[in-house]
PDB file of N, CA and C in Angstrom:
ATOM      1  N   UNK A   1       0.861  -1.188   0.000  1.00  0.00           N
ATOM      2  CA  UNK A   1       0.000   0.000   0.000  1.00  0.00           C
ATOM      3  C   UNK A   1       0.897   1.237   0.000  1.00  0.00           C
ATOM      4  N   UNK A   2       0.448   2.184  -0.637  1.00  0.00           N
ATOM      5  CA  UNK A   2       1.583   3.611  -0.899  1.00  0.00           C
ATOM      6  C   UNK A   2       0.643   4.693  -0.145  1.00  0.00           C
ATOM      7  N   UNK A   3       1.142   5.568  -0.175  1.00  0.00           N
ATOM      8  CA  UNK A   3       0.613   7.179   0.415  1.00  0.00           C
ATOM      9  C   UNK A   3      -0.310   7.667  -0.440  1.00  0.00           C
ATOM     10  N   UNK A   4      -0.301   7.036  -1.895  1.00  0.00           N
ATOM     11  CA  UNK A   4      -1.174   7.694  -2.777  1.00  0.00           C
ATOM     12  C   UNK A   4      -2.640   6.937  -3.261  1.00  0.00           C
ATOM     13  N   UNK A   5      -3.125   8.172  -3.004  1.00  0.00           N
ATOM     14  CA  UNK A   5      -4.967   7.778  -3.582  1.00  0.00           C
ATOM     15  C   UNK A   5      -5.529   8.208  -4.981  1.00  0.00           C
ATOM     16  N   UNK A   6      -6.497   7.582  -5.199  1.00  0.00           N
ATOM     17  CA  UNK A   6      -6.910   7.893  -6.594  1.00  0.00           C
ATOM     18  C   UNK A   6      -8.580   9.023  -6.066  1.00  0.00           C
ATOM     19  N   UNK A   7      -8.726   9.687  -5.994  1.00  0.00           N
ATOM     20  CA  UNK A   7     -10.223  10.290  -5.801  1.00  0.00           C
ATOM     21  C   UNK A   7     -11.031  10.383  -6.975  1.00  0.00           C
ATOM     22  N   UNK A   8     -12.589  10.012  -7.252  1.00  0.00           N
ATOM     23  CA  UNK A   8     -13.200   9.986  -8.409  1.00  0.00           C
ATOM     24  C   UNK A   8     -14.442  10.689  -8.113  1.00  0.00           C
ATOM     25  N   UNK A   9     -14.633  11.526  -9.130  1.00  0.00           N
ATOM     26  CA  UNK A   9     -15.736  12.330  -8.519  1.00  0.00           C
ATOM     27  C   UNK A   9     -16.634  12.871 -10.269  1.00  0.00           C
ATOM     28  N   UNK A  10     -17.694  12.766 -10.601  1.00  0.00           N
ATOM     29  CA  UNK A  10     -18.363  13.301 -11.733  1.00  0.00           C
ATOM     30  C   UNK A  10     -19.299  14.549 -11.667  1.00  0.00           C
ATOM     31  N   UNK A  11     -19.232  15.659 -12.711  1.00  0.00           N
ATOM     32  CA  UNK A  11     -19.382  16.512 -12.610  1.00  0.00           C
ATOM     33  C   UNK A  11     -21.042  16.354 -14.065  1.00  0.00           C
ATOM     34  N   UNK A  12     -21.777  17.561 -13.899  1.00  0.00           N
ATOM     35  CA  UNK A  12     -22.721  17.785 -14.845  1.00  0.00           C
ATOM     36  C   UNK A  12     -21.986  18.255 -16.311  1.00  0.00           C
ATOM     37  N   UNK A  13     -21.126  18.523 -16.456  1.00  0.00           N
ATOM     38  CA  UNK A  13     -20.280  19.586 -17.857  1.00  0.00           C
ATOM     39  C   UNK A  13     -19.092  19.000 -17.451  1.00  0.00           C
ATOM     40  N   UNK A  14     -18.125  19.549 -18.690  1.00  0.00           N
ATOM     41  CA  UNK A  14     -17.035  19.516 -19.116  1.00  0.00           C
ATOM     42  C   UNK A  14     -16.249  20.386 -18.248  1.00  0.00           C
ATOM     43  N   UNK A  15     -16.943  21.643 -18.674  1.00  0.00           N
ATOM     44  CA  UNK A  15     -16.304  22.222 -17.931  1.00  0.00           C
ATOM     45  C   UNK A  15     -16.272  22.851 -16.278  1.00  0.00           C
ATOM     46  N   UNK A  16     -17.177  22.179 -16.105  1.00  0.00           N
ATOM     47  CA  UNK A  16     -17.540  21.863 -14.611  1.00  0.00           C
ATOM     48  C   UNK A  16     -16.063  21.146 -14.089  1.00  0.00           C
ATOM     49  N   UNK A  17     -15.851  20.050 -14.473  1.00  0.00           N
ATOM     50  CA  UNK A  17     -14.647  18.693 -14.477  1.00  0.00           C
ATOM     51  C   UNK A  17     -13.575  19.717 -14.384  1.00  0.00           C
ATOM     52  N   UNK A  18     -13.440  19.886 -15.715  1.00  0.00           N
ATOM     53  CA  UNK A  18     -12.208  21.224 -15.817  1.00  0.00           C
ATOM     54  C   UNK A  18     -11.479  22.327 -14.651  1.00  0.00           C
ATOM     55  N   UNK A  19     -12.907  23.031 -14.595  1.00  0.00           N
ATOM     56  CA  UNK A  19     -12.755  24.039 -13.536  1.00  0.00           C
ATOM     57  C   UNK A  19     -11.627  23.322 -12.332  1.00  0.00           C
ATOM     58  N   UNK A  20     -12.475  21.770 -12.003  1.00  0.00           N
ATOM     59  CA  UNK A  20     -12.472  21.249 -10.511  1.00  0.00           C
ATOM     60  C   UNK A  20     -10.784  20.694 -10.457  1.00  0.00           C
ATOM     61  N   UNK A  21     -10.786  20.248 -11.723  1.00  0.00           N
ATOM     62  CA  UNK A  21      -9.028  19.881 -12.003  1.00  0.00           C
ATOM     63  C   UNK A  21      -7.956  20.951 -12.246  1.00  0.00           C
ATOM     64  N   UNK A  22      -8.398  21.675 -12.724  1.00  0.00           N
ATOM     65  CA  UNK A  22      -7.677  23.234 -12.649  1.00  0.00           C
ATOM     66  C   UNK A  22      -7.451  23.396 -11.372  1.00  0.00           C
ATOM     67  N   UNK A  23      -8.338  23.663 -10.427  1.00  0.00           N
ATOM     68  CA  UNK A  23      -8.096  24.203  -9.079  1.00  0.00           C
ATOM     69  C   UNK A  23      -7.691  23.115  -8.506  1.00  0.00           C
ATOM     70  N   UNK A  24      -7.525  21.911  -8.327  1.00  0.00           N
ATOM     71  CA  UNK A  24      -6.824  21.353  -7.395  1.00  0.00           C
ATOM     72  C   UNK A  24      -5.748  21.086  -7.787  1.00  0.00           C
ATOM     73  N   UNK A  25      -5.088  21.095  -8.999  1.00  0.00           N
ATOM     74  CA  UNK A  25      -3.348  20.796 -10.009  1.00  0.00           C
ATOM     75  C   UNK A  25      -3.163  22.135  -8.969  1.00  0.00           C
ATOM     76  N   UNK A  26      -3.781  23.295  -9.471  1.00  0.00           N
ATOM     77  CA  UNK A  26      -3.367  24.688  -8.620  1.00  0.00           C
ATOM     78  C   UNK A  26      -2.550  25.161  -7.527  1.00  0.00           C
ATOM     79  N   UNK A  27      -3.437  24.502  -6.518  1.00  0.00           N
ATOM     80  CA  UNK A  27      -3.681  24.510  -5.261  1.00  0.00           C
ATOM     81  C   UNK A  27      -2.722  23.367  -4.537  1.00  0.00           C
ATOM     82  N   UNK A  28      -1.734  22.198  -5.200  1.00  0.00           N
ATOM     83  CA  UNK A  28      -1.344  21.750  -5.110  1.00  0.00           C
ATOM     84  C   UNK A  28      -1.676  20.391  -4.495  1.00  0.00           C
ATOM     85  N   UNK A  29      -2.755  20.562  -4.378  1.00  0.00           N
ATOM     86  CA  UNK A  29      -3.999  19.161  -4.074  1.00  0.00           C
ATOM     87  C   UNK A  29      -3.822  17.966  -4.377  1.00  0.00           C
ATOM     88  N   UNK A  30      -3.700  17.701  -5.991  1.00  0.00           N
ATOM     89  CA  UNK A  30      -3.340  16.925  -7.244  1.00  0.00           C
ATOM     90  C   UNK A  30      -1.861  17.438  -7.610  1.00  0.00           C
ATOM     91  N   UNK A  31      -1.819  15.763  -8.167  1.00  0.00           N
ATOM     92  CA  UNK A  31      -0.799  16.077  -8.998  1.00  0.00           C
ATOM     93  C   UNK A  31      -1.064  16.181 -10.647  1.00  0.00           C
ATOM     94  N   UNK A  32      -2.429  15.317 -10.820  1.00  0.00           N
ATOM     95  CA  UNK A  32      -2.659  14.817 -12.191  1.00  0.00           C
ATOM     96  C   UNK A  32      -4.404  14.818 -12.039  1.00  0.00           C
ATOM     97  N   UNK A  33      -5.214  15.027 -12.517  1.00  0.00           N
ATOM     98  CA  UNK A  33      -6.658  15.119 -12.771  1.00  0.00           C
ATOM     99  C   UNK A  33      -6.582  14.605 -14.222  1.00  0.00           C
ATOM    100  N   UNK A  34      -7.370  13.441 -14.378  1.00  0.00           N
ATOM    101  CA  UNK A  34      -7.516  13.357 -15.902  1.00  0.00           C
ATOM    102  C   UNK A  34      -8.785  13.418 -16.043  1.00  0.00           C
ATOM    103  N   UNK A  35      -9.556  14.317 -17.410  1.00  0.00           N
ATOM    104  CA  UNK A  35     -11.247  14.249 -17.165  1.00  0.00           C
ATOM    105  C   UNK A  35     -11.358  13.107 -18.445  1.00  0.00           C
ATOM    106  N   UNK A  36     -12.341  12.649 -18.481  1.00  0.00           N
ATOM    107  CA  UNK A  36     -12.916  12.331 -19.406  1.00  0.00           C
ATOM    108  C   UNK A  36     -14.775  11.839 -19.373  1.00  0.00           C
ATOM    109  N   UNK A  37     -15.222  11.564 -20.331  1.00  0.00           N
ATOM    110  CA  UNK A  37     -16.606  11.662 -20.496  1.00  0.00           C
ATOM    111  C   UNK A  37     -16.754  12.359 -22.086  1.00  0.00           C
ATOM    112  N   UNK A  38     -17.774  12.466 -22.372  1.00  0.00           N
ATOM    113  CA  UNK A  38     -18.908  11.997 -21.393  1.00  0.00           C
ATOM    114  C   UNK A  38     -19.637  10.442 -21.036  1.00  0.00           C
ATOM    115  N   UNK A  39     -19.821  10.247 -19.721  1.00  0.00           N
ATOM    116  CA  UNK A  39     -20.299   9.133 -19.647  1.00  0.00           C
ATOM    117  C   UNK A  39     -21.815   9.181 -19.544  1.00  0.00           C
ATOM    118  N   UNK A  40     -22.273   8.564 -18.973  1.00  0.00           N
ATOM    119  CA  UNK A  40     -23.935   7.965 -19.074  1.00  0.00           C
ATOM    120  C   UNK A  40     -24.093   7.340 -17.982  1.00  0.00           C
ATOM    121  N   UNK A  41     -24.718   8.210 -16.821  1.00  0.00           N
ATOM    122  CA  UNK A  41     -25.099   7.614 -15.731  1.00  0.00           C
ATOM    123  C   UNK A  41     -26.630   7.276 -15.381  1.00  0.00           C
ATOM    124  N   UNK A  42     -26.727   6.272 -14.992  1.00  0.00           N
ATOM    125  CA  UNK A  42     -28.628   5.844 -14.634  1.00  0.00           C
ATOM    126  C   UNK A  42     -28.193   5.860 -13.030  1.00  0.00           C
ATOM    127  N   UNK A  43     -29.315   6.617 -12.659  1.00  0.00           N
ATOM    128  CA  UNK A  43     -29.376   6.449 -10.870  1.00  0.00           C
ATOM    129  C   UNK A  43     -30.581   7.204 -10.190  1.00  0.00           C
ATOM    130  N   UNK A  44     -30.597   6.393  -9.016  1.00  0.00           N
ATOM    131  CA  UNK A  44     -32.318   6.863  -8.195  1.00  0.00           C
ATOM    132  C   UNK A  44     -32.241   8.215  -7.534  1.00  0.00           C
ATOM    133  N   UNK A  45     -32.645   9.191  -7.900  1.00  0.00           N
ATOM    134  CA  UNK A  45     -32.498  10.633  -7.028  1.00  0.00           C
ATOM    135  C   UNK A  45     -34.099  11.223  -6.794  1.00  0.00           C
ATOM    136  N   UNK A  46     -33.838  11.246  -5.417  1.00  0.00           N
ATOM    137  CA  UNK A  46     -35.425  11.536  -4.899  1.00  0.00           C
ATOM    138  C   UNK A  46     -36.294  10.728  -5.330  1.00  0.00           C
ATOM    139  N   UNK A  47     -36.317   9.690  -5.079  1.00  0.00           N
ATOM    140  CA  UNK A  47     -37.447   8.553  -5.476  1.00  0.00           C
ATOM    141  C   UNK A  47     -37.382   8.618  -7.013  1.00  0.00           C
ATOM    142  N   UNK A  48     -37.047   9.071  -7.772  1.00  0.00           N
ATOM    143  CA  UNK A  48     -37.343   9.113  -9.599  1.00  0.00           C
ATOM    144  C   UNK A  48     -35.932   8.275 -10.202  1.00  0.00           C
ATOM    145  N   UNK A  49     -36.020   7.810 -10.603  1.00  0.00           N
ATOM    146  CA  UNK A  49     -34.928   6.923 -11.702  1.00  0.00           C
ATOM    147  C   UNK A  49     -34.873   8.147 -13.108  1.00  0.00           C
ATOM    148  N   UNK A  50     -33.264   8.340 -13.276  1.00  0.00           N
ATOM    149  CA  UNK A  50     -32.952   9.401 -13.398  1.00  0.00           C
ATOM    150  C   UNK A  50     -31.564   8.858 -14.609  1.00  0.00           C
ATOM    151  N   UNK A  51     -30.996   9.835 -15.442  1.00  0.00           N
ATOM    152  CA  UNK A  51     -30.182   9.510 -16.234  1.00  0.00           C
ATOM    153  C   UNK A  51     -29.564  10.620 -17.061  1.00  0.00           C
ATOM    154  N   UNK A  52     -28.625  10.985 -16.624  1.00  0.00           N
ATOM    155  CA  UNK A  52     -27.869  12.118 -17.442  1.00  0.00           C
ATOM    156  C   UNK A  52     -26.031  11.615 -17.961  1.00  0.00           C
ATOM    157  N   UNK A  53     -25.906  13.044 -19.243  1.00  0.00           N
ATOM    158  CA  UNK A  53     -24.499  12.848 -19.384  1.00  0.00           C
ATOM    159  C   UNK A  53     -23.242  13.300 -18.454  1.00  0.00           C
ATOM    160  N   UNK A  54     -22.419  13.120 -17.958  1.00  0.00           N
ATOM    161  CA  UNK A  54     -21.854  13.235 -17.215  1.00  0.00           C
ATOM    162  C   UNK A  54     -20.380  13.153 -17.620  1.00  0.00           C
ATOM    163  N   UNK A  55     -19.409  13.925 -16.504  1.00  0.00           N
ATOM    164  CA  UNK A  55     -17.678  13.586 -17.006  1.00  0.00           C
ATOM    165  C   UNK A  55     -17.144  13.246 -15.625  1.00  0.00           C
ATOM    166  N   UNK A  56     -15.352  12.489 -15.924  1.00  0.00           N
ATOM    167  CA  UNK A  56     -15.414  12.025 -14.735  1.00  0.00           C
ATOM    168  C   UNK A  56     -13.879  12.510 -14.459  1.00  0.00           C
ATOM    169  N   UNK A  57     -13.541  12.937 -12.884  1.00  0.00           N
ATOM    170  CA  UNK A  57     -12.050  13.568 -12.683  1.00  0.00           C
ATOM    171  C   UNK A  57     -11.554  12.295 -12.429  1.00  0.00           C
ATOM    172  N   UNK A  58     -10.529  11.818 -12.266  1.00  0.00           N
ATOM    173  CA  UNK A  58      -9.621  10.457 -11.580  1.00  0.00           C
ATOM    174  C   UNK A  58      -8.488  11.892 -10.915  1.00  0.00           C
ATOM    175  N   UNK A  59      -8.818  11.773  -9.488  1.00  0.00           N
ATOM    176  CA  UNK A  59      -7.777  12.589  -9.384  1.00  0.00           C
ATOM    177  C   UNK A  59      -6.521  12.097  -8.522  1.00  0.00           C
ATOM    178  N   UNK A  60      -5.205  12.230  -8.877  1.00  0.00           N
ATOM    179  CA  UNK A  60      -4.266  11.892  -7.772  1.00  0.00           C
ATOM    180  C   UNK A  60      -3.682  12.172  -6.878  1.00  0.00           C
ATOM    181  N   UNK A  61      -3.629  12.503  -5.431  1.00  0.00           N
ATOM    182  CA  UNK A  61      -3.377  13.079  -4.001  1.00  0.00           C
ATOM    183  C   UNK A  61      -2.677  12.039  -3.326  1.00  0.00           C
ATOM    184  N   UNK A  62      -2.198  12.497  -2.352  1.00  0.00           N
ATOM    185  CA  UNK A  62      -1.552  11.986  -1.468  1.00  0.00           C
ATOM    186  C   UNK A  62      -2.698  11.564  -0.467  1.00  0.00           C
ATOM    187  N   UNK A  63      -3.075  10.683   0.356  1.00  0.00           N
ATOM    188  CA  UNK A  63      -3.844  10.433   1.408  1.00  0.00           C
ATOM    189  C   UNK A  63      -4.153  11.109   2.482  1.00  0.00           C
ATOM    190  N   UNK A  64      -2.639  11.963   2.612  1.00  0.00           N
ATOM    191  CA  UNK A  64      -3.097  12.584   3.918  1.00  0.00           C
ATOM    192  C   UNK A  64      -3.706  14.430   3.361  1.00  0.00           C
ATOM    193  N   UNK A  65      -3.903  14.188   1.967  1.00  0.00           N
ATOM    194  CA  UNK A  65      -4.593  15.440   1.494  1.00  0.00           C
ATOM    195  C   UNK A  65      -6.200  15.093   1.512  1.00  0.00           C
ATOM    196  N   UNK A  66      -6.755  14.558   1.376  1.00  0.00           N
ATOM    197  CA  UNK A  66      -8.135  13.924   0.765  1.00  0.00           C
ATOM    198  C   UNK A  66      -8.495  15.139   1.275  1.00  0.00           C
ATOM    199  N   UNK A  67      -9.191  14.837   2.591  1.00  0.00           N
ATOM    200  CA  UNK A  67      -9.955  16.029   3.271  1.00  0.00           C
ATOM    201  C   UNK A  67      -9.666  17.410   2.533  1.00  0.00           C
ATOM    202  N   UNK A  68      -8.911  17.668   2.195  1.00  0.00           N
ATOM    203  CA  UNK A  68      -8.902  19.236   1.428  1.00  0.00           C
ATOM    204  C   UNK A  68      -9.287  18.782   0.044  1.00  0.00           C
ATOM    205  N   UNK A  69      -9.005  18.052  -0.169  1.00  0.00           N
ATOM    206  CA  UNK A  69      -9.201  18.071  -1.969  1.00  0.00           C
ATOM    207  C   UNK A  69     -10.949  17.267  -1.847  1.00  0.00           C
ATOM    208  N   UNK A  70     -11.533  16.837  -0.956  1.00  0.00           N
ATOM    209  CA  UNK A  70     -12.662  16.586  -0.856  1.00  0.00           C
ATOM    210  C   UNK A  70     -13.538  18.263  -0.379  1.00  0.00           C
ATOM    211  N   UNK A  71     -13.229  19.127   0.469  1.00  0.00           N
ATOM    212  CA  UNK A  71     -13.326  20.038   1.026  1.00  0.00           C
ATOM    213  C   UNK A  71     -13.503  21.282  -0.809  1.00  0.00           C
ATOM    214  N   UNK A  72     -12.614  20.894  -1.013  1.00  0.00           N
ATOM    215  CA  UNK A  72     -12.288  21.963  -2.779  1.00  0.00           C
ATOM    216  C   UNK A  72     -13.275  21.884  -3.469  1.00  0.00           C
ATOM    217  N   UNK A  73     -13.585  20.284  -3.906  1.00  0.00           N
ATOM    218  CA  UNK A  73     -14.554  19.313  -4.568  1.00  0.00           C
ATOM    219  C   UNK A  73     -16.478  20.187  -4.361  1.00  0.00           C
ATOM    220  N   UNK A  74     -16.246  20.045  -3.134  1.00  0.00           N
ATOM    221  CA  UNK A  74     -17.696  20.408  -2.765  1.00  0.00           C
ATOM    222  C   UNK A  74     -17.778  22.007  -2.548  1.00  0.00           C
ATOM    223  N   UNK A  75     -16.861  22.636  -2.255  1.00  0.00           N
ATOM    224  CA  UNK A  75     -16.401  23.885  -3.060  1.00  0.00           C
ATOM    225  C   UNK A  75     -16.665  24.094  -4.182  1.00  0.00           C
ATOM    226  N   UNK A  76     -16.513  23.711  -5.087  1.00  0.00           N
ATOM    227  CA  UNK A  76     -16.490  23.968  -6.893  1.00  0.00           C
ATOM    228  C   UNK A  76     -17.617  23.369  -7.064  1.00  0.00           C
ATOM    229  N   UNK A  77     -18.165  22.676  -6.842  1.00  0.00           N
ATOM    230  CA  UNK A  77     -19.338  21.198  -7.191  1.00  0.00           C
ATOM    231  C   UNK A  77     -20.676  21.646  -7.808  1.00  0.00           C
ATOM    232  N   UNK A  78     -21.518  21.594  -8.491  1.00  0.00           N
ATOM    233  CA  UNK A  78     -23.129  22.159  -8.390  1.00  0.00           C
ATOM    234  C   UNK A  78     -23.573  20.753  -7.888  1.00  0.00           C
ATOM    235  N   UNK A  79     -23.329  19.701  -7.547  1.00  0.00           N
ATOM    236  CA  UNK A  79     -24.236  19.068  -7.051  1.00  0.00           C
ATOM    237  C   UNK A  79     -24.877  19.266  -6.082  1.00  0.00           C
ATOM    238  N   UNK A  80     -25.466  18.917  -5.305  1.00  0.00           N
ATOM    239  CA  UNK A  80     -26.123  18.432  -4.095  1.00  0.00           C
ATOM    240  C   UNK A  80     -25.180  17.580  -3.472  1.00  0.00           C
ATOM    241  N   UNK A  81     -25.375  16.972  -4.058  1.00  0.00           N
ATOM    242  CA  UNK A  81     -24.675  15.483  -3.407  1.00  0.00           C
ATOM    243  C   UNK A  81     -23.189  15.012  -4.530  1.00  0.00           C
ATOM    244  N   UNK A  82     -22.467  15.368  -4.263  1.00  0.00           N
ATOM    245  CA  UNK A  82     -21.910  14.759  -5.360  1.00  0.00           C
ATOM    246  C   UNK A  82     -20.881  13.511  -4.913  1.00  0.00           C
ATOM    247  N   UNK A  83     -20.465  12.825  -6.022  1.00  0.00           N
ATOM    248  CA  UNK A  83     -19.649  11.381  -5.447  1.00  0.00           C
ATOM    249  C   UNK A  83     -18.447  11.765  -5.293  1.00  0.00           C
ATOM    250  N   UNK A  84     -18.003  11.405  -4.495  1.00  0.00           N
ATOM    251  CA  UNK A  84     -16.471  11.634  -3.863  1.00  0.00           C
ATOM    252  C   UNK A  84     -15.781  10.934  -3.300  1.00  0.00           C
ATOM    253  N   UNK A  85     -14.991   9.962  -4.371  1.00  0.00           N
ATOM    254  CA  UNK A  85     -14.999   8.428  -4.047  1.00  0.00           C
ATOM    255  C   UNK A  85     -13.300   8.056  -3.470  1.00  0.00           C
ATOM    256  N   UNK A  86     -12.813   8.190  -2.605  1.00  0.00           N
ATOM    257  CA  UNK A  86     -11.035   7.581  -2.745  1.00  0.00           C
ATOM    258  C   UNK A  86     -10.984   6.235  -2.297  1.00  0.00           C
ATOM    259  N   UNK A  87      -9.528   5.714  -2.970  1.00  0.00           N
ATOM    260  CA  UNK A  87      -9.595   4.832  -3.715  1.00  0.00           C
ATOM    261  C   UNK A  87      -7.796   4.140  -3.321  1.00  0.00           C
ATOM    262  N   UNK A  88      -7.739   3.231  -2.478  1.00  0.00           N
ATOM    263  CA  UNK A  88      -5.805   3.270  -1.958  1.00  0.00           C
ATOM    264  C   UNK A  88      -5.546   2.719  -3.844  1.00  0.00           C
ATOM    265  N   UNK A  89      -4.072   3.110  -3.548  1.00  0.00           N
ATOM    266  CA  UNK A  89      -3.035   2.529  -4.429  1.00  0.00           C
ATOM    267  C   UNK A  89      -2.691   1.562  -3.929  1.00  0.00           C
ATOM    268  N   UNK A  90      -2.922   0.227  -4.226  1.00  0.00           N
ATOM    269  CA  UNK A  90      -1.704  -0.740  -3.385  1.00  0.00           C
ATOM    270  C   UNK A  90      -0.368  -0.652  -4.142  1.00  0.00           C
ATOM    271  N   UNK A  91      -0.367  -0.336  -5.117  1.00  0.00           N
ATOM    272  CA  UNK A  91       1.123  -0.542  -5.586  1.00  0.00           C
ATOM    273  C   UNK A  91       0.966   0.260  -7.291  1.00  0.00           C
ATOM    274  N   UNK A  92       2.123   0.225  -7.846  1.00  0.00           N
ATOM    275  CA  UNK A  92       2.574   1.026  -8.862  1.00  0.00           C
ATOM    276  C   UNK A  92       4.189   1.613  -9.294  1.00  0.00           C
ATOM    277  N   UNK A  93       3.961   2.362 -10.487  1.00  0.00           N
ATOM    278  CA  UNK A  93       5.477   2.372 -11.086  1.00  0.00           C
ATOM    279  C   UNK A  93       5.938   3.647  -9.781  1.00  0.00           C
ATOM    280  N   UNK A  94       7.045   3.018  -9.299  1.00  0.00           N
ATOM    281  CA  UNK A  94       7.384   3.916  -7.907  1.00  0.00           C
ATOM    282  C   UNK A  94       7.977   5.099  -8.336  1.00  0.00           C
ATOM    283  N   UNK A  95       8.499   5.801  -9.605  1.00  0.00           N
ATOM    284  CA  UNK A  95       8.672   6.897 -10.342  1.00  0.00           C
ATOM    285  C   UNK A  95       7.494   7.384 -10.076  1.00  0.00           C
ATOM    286  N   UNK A  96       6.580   7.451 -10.488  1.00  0.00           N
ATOM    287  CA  UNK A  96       5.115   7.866 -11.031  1.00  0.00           C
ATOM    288  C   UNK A  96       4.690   7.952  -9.572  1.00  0.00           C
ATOM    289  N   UNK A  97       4.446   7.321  -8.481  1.00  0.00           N
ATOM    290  CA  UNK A  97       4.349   7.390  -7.368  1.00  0.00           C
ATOM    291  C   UNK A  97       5.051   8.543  -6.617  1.00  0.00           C
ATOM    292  N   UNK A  98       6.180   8.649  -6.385  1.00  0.00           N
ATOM    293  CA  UNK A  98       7.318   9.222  -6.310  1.00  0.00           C
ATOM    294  C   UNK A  98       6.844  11.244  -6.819  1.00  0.00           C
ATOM    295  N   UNK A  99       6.550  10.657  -7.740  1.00  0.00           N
ATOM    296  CA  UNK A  99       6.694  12.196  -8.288  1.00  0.00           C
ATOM    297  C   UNK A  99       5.506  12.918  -7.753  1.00  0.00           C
ATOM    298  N   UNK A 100       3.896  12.356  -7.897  1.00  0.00           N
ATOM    299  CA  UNK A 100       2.673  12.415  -7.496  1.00  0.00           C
ATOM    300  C   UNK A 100       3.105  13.087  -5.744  1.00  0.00           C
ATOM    301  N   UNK A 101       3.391  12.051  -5.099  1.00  0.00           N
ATOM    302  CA  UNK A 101       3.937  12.467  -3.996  1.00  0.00           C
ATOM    303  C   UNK A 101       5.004  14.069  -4.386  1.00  0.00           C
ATOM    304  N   UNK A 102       5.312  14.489  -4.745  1.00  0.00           N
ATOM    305  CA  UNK A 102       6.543  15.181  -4.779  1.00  0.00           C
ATOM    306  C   UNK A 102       5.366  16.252  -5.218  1.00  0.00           C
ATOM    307  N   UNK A 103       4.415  16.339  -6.120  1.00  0.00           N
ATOM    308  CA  UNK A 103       3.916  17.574  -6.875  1.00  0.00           C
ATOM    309  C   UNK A 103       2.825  17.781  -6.080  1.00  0.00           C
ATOM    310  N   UNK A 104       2.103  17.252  -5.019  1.00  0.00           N
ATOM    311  CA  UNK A 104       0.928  17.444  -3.703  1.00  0.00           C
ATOM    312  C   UNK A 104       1.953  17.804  -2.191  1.00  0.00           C
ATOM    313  N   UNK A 105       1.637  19.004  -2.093  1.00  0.00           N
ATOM    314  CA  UNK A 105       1.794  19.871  -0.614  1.00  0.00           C
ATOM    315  C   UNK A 105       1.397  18.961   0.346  1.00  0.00           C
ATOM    316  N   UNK A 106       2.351  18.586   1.042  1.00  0.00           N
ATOM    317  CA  UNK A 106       1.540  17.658   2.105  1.00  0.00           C
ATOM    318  C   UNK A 106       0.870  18.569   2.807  1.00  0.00           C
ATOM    319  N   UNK A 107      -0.153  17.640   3.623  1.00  0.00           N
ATOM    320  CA  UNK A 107      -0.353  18.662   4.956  1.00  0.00           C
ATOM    321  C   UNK A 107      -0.068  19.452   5.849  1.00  0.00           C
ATOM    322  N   UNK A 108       0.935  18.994   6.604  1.00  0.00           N
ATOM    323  CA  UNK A 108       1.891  20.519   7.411  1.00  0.00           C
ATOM    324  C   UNK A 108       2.497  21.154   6.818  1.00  0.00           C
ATOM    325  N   UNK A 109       2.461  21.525   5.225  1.00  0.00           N
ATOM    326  CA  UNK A 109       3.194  22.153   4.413  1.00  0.00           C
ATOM    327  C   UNK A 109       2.416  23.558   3.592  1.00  0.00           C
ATOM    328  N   UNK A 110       1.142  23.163   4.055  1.00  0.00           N
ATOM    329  CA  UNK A 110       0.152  24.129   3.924  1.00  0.00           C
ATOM    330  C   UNK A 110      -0.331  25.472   5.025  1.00  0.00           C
TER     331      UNK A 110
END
């Protein structure tokens, strides 16, 4: 298991996604946000079965960031509710690891 998490979270627009990956690469949150979509989500909201297009961040943080980059998330968000999913790394190319770690502010560094 490594220090690094994957967070997944879907937005209504493109540039909704955008905005949310912009500001956390920024902010030093992320190291890497990749968007893509649009996807196609079916799901129950307020009793109604429901279905829109949607995009999705994969974002990469360090673990002991979540809480802020979850905190940002619902900051920027128009949802209501939106998904805000993390996700451990058990393992990976330890470069790529390495660096992720290196480009996210840890916590007492903020």
């Amino acid at each position: 298991m490594t220090e690094i998490i994957q967070v997944v979270t879907t937005t209504s627009s493109k540039d909704e996604a955008h905005a949310i990956a912009s500001a956390l690469v920024t902010r030093h949150l992320a190291a890497c946000v990749q968007v893509f979509g649009p996807i196609s989500s079916i799901y129950r909201w307020q009793g109604n079965l429901e279905s829109s297009q949607e995009w999705t961040c994969a974002i990469k943080t360090r673990r002991s960031r979540y809480q802020a980059v979850e905190d940002a998330i619902r900051a920027l968000h128009s949802y209501e509710v939106p998904e805000i999913l993390a996700f451990s790394v058990v393992d990976g190319n330890q470069n790529y690891l390495d660096w992720v770690a290196a480009q996210v502010v840890a916590s007492n560094d903020s």
